[in-house]
N, C-alpha and C. Protein backbone atom coordinates (compact mmCIF):
# COMPACT_ATOMS: atom_id res chain seq x y z
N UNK A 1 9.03 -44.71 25.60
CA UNK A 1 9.33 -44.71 24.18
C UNK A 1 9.29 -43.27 23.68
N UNK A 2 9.87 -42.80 22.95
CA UNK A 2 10.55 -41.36 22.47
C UNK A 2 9.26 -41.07 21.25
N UNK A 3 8.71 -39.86 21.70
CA UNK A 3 7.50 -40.17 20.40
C UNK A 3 7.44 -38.81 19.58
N UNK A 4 9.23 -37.96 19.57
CA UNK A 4 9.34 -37.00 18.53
C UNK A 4 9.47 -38.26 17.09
N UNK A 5 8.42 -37.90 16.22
CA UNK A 5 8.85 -38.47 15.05
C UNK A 5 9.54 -38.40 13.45
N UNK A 6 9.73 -36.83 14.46
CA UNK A 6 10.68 -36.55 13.43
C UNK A 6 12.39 -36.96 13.69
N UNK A 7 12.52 -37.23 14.68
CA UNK A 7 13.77 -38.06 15.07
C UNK A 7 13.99 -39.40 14.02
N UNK A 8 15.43 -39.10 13.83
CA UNK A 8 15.71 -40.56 13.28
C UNK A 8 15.81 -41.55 13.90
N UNK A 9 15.77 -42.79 13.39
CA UNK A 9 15.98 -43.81 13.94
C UNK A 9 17.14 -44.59 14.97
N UNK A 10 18.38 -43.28 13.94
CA UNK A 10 19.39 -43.37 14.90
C UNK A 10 18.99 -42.62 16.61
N UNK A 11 18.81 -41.57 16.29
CA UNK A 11 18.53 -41.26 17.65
C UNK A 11 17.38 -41.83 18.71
N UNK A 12 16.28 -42.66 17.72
CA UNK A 12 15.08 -42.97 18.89
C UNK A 12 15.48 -44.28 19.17
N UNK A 13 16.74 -44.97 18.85
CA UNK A 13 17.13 -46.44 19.30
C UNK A 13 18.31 -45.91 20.38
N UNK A 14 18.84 -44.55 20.77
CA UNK A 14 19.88 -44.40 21.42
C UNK A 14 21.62 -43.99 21.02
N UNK A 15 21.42 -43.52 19.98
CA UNK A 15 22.73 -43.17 18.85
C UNK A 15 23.95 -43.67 18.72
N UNK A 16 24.89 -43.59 18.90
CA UNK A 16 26.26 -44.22 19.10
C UNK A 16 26.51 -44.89 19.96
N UNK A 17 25.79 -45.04 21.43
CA UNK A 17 25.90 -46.27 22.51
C UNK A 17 25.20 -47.29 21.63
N UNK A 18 23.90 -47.23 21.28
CA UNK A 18 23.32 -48.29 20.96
C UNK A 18 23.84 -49.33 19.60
N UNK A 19 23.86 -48.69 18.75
CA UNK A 19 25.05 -48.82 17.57
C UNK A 19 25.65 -49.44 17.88
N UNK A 20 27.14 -48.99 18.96
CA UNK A 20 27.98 -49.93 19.55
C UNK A 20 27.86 -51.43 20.36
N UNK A 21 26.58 -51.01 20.90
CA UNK A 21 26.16 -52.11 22.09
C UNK A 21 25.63 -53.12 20.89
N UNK A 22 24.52 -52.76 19.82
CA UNK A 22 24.04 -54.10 18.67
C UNK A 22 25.45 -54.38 18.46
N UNK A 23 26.17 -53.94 17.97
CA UNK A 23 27.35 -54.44 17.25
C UNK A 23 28.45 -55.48 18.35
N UNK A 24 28.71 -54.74 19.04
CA UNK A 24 29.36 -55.84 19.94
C UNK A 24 28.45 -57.25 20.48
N UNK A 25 27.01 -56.96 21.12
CA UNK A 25 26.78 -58.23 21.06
C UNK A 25 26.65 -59.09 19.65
N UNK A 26 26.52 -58.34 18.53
CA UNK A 26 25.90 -59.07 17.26
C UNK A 26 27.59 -60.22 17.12
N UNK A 27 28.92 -59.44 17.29
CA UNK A 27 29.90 -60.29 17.06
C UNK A 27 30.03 -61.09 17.93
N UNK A 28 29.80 -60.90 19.58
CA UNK A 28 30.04 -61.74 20.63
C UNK A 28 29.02 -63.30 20.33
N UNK A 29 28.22 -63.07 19.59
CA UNK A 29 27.42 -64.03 19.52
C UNK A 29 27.60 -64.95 17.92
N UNK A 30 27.93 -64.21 16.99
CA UNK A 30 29.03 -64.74 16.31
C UNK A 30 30.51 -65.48 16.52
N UNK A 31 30.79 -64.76 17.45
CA UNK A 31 32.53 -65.65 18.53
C UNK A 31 31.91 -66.86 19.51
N UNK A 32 31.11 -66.64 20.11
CA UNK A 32 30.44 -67.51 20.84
C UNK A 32 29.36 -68.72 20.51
N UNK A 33 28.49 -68.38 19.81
CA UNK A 33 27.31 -69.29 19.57
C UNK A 33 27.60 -69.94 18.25
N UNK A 34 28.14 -71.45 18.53
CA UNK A 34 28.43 -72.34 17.59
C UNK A 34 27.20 -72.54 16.42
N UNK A 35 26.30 -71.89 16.48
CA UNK A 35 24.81 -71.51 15.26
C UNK A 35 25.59 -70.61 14.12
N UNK A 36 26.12 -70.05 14.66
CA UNK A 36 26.68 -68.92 13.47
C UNK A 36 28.35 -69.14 13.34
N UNK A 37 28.80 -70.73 13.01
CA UNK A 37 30.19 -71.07 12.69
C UNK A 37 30.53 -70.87 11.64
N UNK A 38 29.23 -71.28 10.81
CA UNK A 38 29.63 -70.89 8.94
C UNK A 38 29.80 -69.11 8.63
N UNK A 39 29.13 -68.63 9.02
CA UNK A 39 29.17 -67.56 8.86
C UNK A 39 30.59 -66.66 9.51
N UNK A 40 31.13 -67.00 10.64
CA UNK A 40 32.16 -66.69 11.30
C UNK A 40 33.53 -67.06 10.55
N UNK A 41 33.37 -68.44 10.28
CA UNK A 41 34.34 -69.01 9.65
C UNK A 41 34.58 -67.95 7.95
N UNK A 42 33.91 -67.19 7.66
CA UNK A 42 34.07 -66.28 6.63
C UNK A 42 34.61 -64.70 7.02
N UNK A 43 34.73 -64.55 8.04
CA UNK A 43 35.19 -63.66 8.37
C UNK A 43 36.68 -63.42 8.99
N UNK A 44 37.01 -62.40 8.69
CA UNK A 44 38.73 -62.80 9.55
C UNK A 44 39.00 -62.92 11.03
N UNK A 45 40.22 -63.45 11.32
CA UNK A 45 40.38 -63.92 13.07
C UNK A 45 40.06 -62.86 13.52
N UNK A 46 40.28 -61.48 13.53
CA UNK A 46 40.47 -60.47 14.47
C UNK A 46 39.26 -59.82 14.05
N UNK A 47 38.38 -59.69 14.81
CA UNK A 47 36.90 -58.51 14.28
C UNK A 47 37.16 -57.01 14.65
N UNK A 48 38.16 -56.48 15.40
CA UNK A 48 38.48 -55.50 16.13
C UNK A 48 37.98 -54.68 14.91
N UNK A 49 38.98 -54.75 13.59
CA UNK A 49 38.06 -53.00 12.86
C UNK A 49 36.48 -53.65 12.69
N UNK A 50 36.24 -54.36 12.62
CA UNK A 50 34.72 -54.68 11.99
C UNK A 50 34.01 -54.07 13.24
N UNK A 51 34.19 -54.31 14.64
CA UNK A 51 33.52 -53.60 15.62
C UNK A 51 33.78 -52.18 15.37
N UNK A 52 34.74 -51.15 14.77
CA UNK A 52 34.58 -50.55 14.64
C UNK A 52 33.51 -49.76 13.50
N UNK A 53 33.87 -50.13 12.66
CA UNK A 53 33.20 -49.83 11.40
C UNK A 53 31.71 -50.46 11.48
N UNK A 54 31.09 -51.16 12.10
CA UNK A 54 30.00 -51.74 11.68
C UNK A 54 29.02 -50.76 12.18
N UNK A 55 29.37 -50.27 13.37
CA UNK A 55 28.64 -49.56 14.19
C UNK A 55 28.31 -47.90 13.60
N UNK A 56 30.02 -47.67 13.14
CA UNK A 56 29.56 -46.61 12.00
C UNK A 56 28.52 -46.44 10.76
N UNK A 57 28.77 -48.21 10.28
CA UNK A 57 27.79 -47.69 8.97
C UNK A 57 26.60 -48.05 9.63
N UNK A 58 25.91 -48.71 10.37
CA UNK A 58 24.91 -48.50 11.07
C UNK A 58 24.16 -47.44 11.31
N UNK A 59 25.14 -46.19 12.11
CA UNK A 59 24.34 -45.36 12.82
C UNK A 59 24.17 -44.16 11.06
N UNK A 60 25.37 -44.01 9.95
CA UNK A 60 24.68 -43.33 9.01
C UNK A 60 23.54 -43.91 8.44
N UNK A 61 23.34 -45.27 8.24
CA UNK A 61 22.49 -45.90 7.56
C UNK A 61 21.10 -45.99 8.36
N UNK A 62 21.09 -45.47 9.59
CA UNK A 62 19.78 -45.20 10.28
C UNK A 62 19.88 -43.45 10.50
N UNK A 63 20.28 -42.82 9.77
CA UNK A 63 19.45 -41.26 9.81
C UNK A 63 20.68 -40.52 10.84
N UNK A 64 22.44 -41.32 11.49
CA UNK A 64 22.90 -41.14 12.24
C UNK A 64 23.92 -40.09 11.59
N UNK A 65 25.35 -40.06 12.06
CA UNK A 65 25.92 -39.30 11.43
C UNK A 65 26.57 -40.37 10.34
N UNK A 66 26.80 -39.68 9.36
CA UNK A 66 27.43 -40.58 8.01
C UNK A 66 28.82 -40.90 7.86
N UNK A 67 29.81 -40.72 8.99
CA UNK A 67 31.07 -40.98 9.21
C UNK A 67 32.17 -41.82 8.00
N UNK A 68 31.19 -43.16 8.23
CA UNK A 68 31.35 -44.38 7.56
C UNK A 68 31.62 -44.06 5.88
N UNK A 69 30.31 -43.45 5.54
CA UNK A 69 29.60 -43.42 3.75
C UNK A 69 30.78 -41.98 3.34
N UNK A 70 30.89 -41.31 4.32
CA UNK A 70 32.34 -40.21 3.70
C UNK A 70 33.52 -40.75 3.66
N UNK A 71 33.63 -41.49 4.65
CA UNK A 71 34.81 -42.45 4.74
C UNK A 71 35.33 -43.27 3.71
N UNK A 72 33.79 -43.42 2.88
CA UNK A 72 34.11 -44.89 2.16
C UNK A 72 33.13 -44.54 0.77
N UNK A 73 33.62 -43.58 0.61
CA UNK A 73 32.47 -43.29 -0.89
C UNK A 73 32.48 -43.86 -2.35
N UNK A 74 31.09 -44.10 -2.50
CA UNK A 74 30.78 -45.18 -3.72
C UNK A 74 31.12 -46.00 -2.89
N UNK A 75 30.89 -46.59 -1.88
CA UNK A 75 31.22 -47.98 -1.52
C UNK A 75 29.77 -48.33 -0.56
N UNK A 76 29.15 -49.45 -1.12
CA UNK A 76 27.86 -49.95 -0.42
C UNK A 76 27.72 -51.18 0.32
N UNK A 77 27.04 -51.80 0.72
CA UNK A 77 27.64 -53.00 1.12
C UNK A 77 27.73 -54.46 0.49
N UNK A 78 26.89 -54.24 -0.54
CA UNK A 78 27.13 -55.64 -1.70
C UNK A 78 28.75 -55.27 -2.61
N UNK A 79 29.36 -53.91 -2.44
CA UNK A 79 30.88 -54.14 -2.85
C UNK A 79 31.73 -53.99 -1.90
N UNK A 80 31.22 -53.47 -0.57
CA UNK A 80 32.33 -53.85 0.56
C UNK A 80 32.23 -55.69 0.93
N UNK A 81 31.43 -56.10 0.50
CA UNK A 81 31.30 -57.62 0.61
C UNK A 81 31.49 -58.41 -0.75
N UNK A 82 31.85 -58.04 -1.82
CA UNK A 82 31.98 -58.24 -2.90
C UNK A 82 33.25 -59.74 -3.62
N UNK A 83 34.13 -59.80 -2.33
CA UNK A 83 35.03 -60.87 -2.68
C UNK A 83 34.62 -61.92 -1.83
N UNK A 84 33.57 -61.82 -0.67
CA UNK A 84 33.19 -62.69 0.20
C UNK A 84 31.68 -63.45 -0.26
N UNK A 85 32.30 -65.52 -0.39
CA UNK A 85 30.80 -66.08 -0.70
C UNK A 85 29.85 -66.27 0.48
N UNK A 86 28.75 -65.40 -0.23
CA UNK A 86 27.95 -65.28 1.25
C UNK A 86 26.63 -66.11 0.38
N UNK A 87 26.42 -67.15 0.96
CA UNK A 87 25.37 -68.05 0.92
C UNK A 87 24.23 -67.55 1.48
N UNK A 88 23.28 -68.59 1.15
CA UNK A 88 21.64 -68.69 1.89
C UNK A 88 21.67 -69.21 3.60
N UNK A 89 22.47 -69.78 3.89
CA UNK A 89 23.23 -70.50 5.09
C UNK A 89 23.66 -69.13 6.00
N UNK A 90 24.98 -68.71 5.48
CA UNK A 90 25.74 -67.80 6.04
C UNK A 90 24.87 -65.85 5.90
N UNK A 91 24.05 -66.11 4.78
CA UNK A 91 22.90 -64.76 5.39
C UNK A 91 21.75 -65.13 6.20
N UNK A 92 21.38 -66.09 5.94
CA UNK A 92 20.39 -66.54 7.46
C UNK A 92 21.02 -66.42 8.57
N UNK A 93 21.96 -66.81 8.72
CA UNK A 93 23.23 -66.61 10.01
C UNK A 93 23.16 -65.27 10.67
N UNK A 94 23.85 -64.57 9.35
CA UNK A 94 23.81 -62.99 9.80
C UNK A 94 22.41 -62.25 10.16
N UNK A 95 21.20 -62.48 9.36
CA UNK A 95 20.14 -62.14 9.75
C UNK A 95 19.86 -62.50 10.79
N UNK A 96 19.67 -63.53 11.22
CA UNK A 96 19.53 -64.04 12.56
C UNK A 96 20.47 -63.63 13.89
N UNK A 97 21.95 -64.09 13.77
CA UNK A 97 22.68 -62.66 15.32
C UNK A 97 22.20 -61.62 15.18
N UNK A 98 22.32 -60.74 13.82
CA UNK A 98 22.05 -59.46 13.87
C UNK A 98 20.52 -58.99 14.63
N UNK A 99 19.30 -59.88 14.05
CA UNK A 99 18.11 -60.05 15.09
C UNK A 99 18.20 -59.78 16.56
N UNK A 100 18.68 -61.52 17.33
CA UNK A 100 18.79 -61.49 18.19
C UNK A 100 19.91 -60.63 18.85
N UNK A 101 21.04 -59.73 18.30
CA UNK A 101 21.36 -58.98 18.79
C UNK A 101 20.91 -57.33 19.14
N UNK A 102 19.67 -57.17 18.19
CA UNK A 102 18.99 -55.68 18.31
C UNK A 102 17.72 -56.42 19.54
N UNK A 103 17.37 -57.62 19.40
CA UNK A 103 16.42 -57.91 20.40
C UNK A 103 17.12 -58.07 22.03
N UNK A 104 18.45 -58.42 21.99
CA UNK A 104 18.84 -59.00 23.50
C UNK A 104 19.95 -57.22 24.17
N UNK A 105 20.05 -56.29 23.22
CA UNK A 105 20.42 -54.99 23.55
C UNK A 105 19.05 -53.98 23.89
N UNK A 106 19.33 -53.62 24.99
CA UNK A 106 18.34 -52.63 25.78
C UNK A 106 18.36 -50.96 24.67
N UNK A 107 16.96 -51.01 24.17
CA UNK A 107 17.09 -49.84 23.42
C UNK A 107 16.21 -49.15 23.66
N UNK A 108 16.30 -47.18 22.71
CA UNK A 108 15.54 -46.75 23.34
C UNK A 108 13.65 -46.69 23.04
N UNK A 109 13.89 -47.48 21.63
CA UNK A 109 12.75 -47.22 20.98
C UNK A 109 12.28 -48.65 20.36
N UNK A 110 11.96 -49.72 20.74
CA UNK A 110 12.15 -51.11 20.37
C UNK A 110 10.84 -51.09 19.24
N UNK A 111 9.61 -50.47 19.02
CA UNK A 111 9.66 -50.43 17.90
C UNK A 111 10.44 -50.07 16.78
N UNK A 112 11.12 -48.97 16.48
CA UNK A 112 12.19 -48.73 15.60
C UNK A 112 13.11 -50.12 15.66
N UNK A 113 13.64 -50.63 16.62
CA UNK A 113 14.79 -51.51 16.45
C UNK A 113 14.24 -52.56 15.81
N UNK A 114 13.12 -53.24 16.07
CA UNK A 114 12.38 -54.08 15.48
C UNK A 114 12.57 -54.18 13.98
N UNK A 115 11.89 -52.83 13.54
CA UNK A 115 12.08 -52.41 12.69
C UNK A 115 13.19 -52.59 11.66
N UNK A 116 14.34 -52.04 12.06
CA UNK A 116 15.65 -51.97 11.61
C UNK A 116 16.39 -53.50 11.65
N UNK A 117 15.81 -54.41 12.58
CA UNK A 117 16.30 -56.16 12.55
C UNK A 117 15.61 -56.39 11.00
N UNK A 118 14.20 -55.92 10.68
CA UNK A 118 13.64 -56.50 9.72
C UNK A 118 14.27 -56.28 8.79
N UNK A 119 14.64 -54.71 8.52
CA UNK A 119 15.25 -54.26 7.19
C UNK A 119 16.65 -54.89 7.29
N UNK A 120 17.20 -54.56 7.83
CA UNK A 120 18.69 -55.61 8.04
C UNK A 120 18.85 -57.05 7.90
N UNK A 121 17.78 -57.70 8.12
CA UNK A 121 17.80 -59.42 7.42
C UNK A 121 17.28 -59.33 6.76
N UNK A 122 16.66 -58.47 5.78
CA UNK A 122 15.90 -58.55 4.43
C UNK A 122 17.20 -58.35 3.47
N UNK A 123 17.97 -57.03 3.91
CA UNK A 123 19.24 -56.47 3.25
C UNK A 123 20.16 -57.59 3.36
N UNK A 124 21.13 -58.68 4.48
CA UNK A 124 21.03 -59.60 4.06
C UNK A 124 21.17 -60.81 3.39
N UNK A 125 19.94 -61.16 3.61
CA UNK A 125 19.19 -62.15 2.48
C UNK A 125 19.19 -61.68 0.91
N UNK A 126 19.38 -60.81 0.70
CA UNK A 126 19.18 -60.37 -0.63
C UNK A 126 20.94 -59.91 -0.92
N UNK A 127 21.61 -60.41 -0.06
CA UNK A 127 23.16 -60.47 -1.08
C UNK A 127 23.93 -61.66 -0.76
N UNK A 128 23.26 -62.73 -0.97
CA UNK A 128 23.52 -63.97 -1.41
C UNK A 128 23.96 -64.07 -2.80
N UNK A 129 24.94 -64.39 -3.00
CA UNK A 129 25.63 -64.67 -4.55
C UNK A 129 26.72 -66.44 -4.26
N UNK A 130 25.50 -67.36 -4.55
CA UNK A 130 26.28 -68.72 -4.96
C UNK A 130 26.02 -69.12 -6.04
């Protein structure tokens, strides 16, 4: 376990591999695991940019490079999600792959990732609008 602590989070979980690796399993398990249908079923057929982009705002939103937030300024994620009804159902969903996808990806700092599952299903749970 990496114990500079002045490192961000992006870097003590593994930086842009790891990013990529949560993100691809987080959708593979969304495409795959009939648990997260409601939630899938809200999203469009093709995830291809979402694998891209997710992984971006990820790694700025953990201390990484900010690619994403220059990319996309003034834009957060309760208004990049803003036309989509995301229920108590369909954010338990997401909290939950997103979980088991920082838990079933080999990282470098699994306290931090831990970590970052919590804040990420708290974040969420808290943009439910029904």
């Amino acid at each position: 376990m990496p114990t500079d602590t002045a490192a961000s989070p992006f870097e003590r979980v593994g930086g842009h591999p790891a990013m990529r690796a949560i993100t691809d399993r987080f959708y593979d398990l969304m495409d795959q695991d009939p648990a997260y249908a409601d939630l899938r079923a809200i999203h469009a057929a093709d995830l291809a940019e979402m694998r891209i982009q997710l992984p971006l705002f990820l790694a700025g939103w953990a201390g990484g490079p900010r690619d994403w937030f220059e990319a996309n300024p003034g834009k957060c994620m309760m208004s990049a999600h803003g036309g989509i009804p995301i229920t108590p159902d369909t954010a338990g969903q997401w909290a939950e792959a997103m979980t088991r996808a920082i838990a079933e990806v080999d990282l470098a700092d699994r306290e931090i990732a831990d970590a970052m599952a919590d804040v990420l299903s708290r974040m969420a749970r808290g943009m439910v609008r029904d």
